[in-house]
PDB file of N, CA and C in Angstrom:
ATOM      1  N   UNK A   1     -20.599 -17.867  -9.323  1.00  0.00           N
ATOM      2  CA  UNK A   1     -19.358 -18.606  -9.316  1.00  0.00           C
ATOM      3  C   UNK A   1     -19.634 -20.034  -8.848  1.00  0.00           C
ATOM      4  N   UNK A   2     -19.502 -20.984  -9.870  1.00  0.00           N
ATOM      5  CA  UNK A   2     -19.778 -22.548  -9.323  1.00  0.00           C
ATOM      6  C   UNK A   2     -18.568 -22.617  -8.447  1.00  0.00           C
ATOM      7  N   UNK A   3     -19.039 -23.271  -7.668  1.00  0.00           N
ATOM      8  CA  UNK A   3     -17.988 -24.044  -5.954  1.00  0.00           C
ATOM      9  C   UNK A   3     -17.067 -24.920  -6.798  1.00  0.00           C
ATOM     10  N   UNK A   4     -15.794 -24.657  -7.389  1.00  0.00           N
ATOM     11  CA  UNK A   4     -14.835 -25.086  -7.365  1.00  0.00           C
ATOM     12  C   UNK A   4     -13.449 -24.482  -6.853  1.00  0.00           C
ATOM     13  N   UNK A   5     -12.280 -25.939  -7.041  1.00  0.00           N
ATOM     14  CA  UNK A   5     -10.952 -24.938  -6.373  1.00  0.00           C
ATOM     15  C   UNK A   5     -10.179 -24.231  -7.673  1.00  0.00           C
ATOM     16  N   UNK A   6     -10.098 -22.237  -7.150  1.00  0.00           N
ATOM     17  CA  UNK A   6      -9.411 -21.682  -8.486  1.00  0.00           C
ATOM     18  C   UNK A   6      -8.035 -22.485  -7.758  1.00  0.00           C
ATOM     19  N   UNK A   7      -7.112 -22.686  -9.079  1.00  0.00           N
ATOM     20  CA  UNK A   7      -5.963 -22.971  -9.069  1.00  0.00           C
ATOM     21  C   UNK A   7      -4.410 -21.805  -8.542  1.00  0.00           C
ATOM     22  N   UNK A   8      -4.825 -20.796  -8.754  1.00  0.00           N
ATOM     23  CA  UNK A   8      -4.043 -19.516  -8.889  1.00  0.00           C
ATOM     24  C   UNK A   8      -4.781 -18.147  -8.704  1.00  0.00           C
ATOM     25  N   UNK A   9      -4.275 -17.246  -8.696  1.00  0.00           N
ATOM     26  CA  UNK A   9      -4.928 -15.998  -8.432  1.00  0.00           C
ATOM     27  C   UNK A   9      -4.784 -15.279 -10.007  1.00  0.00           C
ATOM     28  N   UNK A  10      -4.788 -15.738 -11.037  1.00  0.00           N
ATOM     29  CA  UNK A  10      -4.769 -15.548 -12.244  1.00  0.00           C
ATOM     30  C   UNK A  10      -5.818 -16.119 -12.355  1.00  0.00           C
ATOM     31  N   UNK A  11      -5.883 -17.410 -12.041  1.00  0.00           N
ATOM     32  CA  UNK A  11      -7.493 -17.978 -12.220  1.00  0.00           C
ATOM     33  C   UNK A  11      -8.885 -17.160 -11.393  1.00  0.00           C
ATOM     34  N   UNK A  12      -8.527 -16.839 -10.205  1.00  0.00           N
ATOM     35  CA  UNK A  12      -9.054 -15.845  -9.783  1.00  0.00           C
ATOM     36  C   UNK A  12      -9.829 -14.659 -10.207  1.00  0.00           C
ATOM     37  N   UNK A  13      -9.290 -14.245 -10.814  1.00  0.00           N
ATOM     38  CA  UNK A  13      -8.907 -12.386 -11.495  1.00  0.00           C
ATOM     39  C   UNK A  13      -9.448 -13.154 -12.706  1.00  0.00           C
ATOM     40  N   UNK A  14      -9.909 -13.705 -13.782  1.00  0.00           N
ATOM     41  CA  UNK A  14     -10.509 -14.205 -14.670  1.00  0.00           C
ATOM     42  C   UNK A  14     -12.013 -14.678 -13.975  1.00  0.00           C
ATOM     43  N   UNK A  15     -11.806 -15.314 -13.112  1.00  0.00           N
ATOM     44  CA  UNK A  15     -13.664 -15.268 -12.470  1.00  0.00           C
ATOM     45  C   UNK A  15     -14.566 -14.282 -11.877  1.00  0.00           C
ATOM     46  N   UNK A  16     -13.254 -13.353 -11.496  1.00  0.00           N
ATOM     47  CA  UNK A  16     -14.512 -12.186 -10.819  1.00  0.00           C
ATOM     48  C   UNK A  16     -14.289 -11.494 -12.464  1.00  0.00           C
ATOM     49  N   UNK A  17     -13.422 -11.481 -13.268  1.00  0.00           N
ATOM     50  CA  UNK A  17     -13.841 -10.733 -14.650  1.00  0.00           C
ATOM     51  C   UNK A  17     -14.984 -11.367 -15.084  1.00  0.00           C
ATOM     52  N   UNK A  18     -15.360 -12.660 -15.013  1.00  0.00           N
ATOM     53  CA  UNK A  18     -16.674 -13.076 -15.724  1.00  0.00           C
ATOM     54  C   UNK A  18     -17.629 -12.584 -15.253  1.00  0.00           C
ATOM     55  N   UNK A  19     -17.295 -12.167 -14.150  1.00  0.00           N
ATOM     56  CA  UNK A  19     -19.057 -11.944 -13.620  1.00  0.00           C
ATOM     57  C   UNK A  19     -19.272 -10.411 -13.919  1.00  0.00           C
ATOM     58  N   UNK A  20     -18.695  -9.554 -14.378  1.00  0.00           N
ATOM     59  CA  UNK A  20     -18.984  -8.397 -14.984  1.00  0.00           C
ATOM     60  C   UNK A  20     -20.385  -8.111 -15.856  1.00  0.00           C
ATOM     61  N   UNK A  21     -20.217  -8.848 -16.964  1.00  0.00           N
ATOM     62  CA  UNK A  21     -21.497  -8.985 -18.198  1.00  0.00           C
ATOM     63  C   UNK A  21     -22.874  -9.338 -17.631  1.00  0.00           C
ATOM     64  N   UNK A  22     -22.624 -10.056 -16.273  1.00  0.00           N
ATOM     65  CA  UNK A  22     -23.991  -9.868 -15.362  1.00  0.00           C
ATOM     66  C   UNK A  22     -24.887  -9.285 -15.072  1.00  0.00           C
ATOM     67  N   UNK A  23     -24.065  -8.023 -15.092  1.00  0.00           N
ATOM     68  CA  UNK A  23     -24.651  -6.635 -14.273  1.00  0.00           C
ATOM     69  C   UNK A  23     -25.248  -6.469 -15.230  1.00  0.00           C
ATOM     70  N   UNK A  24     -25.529  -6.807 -16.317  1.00  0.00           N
ATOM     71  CA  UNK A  24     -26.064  -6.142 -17.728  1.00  0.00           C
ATOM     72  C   UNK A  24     -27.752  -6.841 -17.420  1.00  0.00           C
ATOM     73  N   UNK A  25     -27.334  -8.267 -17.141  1.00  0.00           N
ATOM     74  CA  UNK A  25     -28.981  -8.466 -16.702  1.00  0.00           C
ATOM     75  C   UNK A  25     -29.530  -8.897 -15.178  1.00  0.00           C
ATOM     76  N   UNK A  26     -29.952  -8.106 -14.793  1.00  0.00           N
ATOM     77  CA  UNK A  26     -30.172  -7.763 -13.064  1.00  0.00           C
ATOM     78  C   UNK A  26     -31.237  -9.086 -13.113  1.00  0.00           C
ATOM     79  N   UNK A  27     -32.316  -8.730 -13.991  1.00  0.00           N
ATOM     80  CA  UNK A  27     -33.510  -9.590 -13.592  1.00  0.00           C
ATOM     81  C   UNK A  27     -32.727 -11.011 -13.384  1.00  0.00           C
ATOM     82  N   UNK A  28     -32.115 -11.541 -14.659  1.00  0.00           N
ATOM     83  CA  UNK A  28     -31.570 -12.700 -14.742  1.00  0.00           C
ATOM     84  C   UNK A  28     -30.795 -13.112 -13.672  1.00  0.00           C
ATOM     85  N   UNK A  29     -29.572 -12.722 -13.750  1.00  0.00           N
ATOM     86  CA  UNK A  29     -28.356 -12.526 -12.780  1.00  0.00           C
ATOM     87  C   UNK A  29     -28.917 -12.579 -11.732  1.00  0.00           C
ATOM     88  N   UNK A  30     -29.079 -11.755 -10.906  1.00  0.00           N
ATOM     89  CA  UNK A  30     -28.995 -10.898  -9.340  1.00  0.00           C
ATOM     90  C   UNK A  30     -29.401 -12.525  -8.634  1.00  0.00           C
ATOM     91  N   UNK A  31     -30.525 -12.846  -9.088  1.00  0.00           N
ATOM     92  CA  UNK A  31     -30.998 -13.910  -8.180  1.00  0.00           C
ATOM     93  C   UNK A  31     -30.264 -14.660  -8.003  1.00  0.00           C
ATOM     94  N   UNK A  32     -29.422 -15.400  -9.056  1.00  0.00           N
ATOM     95  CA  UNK A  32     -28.917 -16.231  -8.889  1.00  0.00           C
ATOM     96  C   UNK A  32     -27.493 -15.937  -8.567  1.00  0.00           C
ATOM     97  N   UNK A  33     -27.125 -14.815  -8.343  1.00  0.00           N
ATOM     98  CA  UNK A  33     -26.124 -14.348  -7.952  1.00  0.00           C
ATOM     99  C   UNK A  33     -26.223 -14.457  -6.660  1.00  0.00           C
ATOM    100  N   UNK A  34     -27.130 -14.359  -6.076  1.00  0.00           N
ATOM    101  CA  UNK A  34     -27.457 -14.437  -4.803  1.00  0.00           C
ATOM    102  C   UNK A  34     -27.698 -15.418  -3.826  1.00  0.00           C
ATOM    103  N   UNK A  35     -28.115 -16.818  -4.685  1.00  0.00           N
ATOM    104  CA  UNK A  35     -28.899 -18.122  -4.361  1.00  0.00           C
ATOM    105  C   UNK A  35     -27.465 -18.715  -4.357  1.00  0.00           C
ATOM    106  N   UNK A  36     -26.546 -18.466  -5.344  1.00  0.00           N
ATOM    107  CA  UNK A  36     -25.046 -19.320  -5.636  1.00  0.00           C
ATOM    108  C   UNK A  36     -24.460 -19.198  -4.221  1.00  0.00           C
ATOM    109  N   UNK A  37     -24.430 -17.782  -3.465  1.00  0.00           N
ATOM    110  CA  UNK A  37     -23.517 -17.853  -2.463  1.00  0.00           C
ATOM    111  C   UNK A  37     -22.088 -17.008  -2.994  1.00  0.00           C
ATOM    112  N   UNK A  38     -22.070 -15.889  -3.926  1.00  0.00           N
ATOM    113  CA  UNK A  38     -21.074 -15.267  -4.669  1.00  0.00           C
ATOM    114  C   UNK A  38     -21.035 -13.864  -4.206  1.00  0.00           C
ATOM    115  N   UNK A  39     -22.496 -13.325  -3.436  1.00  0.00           N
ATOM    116  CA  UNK A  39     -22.181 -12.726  -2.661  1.00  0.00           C
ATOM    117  C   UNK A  39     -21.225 -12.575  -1.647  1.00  0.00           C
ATOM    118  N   UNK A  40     -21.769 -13.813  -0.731  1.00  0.00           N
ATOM    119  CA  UNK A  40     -21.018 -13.870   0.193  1.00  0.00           C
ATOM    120  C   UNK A  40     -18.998 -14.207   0.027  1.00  0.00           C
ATOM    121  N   UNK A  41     -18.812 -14.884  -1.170  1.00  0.00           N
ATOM    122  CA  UNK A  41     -17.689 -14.998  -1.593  1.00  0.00           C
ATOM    123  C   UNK A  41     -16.594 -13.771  -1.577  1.00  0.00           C
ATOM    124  N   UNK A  42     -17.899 -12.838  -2.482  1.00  0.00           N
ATOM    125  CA  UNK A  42     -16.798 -11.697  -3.195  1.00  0.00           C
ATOM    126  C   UNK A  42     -16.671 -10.790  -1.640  1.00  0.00           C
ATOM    127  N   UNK A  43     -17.836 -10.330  -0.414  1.00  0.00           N
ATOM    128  CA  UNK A  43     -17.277  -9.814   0.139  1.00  0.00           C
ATOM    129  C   UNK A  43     -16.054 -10.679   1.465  1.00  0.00           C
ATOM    130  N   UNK A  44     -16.148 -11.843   1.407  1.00  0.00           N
ATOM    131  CA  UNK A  44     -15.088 -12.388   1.641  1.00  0.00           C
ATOM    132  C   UNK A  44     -13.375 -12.366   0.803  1.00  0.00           C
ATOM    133  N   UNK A  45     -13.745 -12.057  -0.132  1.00  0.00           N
ATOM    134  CA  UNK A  45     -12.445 -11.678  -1.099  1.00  0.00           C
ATOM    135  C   UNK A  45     -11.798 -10.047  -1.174  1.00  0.00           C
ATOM    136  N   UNK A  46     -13.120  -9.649   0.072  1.00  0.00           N
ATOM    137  CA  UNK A  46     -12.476  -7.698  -0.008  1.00  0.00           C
ATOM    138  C   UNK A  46     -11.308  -7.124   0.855  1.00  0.00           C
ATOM    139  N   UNK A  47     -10.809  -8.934   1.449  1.00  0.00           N
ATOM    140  CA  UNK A  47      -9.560  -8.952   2.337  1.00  0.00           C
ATOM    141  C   UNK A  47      -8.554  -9.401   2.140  1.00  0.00           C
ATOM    142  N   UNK A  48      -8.719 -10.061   0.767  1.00  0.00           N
ATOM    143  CA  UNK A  48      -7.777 -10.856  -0.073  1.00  0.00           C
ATOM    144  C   UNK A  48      -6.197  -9.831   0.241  1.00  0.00           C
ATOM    145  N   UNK A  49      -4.972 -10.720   0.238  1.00  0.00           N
ATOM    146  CA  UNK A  49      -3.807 -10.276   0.265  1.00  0.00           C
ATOM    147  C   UNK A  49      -3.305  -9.523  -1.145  1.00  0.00           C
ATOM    148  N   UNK A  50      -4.018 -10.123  -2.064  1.00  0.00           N
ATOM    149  CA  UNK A  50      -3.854  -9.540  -3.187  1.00  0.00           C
ATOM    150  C   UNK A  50      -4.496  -8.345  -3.707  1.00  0.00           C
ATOM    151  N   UNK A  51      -3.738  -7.179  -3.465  1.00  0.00           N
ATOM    152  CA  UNK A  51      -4.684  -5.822  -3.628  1.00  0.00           C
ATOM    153  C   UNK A  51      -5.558  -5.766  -5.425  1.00  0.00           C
ATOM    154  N   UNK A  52      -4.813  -6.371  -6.073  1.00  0.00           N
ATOM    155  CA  UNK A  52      -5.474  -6.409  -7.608  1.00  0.00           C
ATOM    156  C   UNK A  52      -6.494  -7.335  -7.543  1.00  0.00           C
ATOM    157  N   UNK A  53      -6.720  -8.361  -6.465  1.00  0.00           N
ATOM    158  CA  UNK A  53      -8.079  -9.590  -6.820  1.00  0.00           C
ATOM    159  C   UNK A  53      -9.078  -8.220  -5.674  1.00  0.00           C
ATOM    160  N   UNK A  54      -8.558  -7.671  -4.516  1.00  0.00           N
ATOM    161  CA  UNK A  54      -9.476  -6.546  -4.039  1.00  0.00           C
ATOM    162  C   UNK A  54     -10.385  -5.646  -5.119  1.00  0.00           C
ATOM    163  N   UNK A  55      -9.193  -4.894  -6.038  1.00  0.00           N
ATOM    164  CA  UNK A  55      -9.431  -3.986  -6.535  1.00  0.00           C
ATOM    165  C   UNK A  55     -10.822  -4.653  -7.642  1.00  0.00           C
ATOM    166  N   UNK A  56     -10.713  -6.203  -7.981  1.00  0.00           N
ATOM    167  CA  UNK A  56     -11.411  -6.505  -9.183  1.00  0.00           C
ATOM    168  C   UNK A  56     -12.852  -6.441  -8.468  1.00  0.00           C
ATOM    169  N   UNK A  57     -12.628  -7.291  -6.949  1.00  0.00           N
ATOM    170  CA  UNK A  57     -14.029  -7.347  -6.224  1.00  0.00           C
ATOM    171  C   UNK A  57     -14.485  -6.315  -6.130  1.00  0.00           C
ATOM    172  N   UNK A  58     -13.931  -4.793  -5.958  1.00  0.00           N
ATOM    173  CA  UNK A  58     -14.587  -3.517  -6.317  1.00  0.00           C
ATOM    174  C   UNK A  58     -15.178  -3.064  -7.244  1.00  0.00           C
ATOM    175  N   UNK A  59     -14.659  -3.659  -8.093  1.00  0.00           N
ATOM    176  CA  UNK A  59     -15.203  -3.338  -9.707  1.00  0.00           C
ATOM    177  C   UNK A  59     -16.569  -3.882  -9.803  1.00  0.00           C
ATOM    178  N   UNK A  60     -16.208  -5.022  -9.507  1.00  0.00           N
ATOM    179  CA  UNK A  60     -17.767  -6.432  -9.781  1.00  0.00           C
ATOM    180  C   UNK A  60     -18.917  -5.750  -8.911  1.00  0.00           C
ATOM    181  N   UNK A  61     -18.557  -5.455  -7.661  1.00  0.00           N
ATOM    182  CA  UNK A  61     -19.440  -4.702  -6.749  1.00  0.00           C
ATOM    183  C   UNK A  61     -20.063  -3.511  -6.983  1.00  0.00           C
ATOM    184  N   UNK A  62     -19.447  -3.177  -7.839  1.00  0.00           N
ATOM    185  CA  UNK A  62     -19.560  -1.435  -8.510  1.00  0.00           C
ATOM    186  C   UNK A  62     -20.692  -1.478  -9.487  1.00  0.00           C
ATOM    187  N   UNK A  63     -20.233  -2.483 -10.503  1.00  0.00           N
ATOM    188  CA  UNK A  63     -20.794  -2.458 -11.435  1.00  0.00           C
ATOM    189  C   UNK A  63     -22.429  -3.413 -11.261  1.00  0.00           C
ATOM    190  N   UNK A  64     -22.396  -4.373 -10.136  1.00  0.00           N
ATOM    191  CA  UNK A  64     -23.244  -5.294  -9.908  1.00  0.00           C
ATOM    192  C   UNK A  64     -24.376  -3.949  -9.575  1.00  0.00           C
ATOM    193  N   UNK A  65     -24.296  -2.954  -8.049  1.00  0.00           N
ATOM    194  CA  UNK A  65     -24.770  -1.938  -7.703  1.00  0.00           C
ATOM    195  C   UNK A  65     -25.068  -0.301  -8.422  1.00  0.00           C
ATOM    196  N   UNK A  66     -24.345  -0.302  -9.993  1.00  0.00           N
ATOM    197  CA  UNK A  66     -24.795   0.725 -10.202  1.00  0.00           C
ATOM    198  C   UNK A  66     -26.359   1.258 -10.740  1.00  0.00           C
ATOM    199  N   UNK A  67     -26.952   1.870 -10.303  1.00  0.00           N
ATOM    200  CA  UNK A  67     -27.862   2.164 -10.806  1.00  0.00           C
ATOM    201  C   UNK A  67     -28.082   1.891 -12.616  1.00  0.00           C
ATOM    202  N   UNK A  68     -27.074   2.861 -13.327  1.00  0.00           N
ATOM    203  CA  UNK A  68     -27.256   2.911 -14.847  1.00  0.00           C
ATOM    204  C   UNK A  68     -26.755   1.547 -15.432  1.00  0.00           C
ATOM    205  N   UNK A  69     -26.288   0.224 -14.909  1.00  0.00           N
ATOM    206  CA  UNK A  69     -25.871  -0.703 -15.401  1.00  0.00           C
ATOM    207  C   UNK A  69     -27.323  -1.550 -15.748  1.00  0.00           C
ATOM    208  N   UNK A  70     -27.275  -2.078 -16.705  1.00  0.00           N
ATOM    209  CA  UNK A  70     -28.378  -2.745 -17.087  1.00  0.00           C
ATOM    210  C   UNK A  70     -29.394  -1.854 -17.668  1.00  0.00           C
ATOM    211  N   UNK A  71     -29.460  -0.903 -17.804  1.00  0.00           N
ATOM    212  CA  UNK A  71     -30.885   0.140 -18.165  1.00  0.00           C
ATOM    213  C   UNK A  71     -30.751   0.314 -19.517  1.00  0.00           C
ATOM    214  N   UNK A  72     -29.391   0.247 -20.160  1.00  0.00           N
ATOM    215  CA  UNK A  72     -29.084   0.338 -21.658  1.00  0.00           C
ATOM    216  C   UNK A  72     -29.722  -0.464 -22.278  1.00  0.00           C
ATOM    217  N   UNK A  73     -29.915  -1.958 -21.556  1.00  0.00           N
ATOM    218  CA  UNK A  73     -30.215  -3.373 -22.395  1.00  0.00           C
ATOM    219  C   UNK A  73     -32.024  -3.241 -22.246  1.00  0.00           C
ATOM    220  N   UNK A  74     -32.510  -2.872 -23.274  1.00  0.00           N
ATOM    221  CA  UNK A  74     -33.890  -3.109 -23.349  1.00  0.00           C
ATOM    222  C   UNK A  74     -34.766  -4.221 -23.517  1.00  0.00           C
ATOM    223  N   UNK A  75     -35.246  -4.805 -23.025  1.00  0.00           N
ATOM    224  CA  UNK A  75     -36.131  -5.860 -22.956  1.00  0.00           C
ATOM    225  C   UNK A  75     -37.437  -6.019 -22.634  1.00  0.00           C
ATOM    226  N   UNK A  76     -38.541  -6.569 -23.587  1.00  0.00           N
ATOM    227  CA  UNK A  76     -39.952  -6.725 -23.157  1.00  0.00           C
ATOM    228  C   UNK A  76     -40.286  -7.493 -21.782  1.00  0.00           C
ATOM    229  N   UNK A  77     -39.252  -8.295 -21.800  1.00  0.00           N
ATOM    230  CA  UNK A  77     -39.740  -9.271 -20.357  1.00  0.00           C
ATOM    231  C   UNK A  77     -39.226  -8.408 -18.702  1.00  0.00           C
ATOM    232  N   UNK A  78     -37.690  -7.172 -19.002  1.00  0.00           N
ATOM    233  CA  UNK A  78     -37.662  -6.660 -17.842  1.00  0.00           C
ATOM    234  C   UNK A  78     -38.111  -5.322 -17.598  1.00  0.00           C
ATOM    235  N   UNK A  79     -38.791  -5.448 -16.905  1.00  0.00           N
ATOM    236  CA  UNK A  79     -39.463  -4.181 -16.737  1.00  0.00           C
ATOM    237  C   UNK A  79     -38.737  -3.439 -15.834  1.00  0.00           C
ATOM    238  N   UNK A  80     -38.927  -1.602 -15.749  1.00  0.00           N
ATOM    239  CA  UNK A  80     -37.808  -1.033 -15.079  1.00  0.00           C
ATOM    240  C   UNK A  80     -38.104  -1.810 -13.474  1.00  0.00           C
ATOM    241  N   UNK A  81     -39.376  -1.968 -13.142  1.00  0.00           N
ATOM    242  CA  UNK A  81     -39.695  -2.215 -11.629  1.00  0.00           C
ATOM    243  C   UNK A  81     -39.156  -3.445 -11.500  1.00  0.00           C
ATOM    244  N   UNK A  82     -39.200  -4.520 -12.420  1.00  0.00           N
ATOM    245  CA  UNK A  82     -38.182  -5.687 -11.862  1.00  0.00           C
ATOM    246  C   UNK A  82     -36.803  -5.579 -11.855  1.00  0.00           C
ATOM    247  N   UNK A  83     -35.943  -4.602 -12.835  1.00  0.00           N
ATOM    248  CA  UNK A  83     -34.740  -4.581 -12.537  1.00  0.00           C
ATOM    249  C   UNK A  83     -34.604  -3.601 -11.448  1.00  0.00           C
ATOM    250  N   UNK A  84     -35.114  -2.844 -10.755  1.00  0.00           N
ATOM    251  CA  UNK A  84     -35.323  -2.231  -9.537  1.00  0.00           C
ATOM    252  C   UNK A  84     -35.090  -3.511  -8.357  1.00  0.00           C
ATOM    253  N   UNK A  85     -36.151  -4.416  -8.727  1.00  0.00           N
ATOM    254  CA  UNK A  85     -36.522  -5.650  -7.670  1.00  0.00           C
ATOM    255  C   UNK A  85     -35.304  -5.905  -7.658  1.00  0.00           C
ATOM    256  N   UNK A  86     -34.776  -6.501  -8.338  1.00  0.00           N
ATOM    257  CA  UNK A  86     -33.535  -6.837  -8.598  1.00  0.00           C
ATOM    258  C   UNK A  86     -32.149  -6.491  -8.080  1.00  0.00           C
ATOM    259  N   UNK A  87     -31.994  -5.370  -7.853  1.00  0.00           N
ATOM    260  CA  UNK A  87     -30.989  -4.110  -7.759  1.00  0.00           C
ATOM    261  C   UNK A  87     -31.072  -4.032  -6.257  1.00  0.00           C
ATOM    262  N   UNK A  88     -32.482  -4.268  -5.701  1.00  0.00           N
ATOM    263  CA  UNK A  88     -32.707  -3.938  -3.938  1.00  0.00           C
ATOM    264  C   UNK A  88     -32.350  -4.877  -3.617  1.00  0.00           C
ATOM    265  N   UNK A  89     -32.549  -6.180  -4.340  1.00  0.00           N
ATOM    266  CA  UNK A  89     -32.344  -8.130  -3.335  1.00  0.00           C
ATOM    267  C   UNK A  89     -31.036  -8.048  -3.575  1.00  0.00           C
ATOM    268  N   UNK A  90     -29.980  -7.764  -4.600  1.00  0.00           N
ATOM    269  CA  UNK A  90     -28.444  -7.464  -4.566  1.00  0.00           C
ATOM    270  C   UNK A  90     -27.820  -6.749  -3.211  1.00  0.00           C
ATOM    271  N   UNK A  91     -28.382  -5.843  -3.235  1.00  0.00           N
ATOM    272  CA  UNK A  91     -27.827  -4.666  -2.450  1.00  0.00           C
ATOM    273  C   UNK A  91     -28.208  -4.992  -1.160  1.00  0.00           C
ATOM    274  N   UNK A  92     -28.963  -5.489  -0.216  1.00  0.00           N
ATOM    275  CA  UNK A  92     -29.391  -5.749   0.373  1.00  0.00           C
ATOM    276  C   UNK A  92     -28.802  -7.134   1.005  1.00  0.00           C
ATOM    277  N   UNK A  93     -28.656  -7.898   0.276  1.00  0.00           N
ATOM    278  CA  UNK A  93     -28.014  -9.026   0.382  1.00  0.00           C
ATOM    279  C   UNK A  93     -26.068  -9.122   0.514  1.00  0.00           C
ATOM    280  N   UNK A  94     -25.875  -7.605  -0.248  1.00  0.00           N
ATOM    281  CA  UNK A  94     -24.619  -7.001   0.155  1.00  0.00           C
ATOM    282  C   UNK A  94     -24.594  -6.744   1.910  1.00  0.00           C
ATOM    283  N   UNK A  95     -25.325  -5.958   2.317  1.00  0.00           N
ATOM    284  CA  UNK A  95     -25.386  -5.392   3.123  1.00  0.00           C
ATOM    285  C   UNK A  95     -25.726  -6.472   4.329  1.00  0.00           C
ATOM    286  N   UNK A  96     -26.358  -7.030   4.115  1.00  0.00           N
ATOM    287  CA  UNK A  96     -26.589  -8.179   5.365  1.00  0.00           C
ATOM    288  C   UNK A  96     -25.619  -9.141   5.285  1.00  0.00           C
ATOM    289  N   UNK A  97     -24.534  -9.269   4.247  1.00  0.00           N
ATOM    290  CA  UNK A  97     -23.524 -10.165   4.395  1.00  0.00           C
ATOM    291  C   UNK A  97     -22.336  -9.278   5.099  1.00  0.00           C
ATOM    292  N   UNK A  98     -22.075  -8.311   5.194  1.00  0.00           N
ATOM    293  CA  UNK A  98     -20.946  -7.177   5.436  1.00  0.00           C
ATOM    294  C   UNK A  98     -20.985  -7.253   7.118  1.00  0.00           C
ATOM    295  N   UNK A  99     -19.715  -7.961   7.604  1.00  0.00           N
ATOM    296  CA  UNK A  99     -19.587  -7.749   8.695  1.00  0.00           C
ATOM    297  C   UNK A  99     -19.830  -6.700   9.780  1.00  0.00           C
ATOM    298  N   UNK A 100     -20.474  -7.202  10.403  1.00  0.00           N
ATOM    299  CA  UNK A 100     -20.770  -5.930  11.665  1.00  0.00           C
ATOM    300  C   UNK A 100     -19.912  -5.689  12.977  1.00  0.00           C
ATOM    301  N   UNK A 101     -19.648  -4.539  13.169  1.00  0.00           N
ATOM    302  CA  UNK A 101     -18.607  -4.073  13.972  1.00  0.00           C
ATOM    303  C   UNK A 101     -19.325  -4.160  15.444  1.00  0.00           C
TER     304      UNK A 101
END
């Protein structure tokens, strides 16, 4: 997500929908999913007043972390062990952003 101001929470709910098709390429994606600072965004948005921009950050999170996402898309350049690599620096980077009690 480039650092601009959304206008609305319609505009909102259209940016965490973009980042869906991501999950499709871990190798690509993840890093820079990570380097942007969209991590830290979306679990800042898991408190949002708006239970439908919540519910979308669940989705994105879901789909960013599932195992079978991305494994459909075959490619010579990703190998299963880099979209693995990939999948751990996400998740991980989830997890060290997630407030501690």
């Amino acid at each position: 997500m480039p650092r601009r101001f959304i206008d609305s929470e319609a505009d909102l709910d259209i940016a965490l929908k973009a980042l869906l098709p991501l999950a499709k390429f871990p190798v690509v994606a993840y890093p820079e999913v990570i380097r942007s600072g969209a991590v830290e965004r979306l679990i800042g948005l898991l408190s949002h007043e708006n239970v439908d921009i919540m519910i979308d950050v669940v989705e994105v999170i879901h789909e960013f972390t599932d195992e079978d996402v991305g494994n459909e898309v075959e490619d010579e350049e990703e190998s299963e062990g880099s979209r693995e690599d990939a999948l751990k620096q996400l998740v991980q980077s989830f997890v060290s952003t997630m407030p501690q009690k």
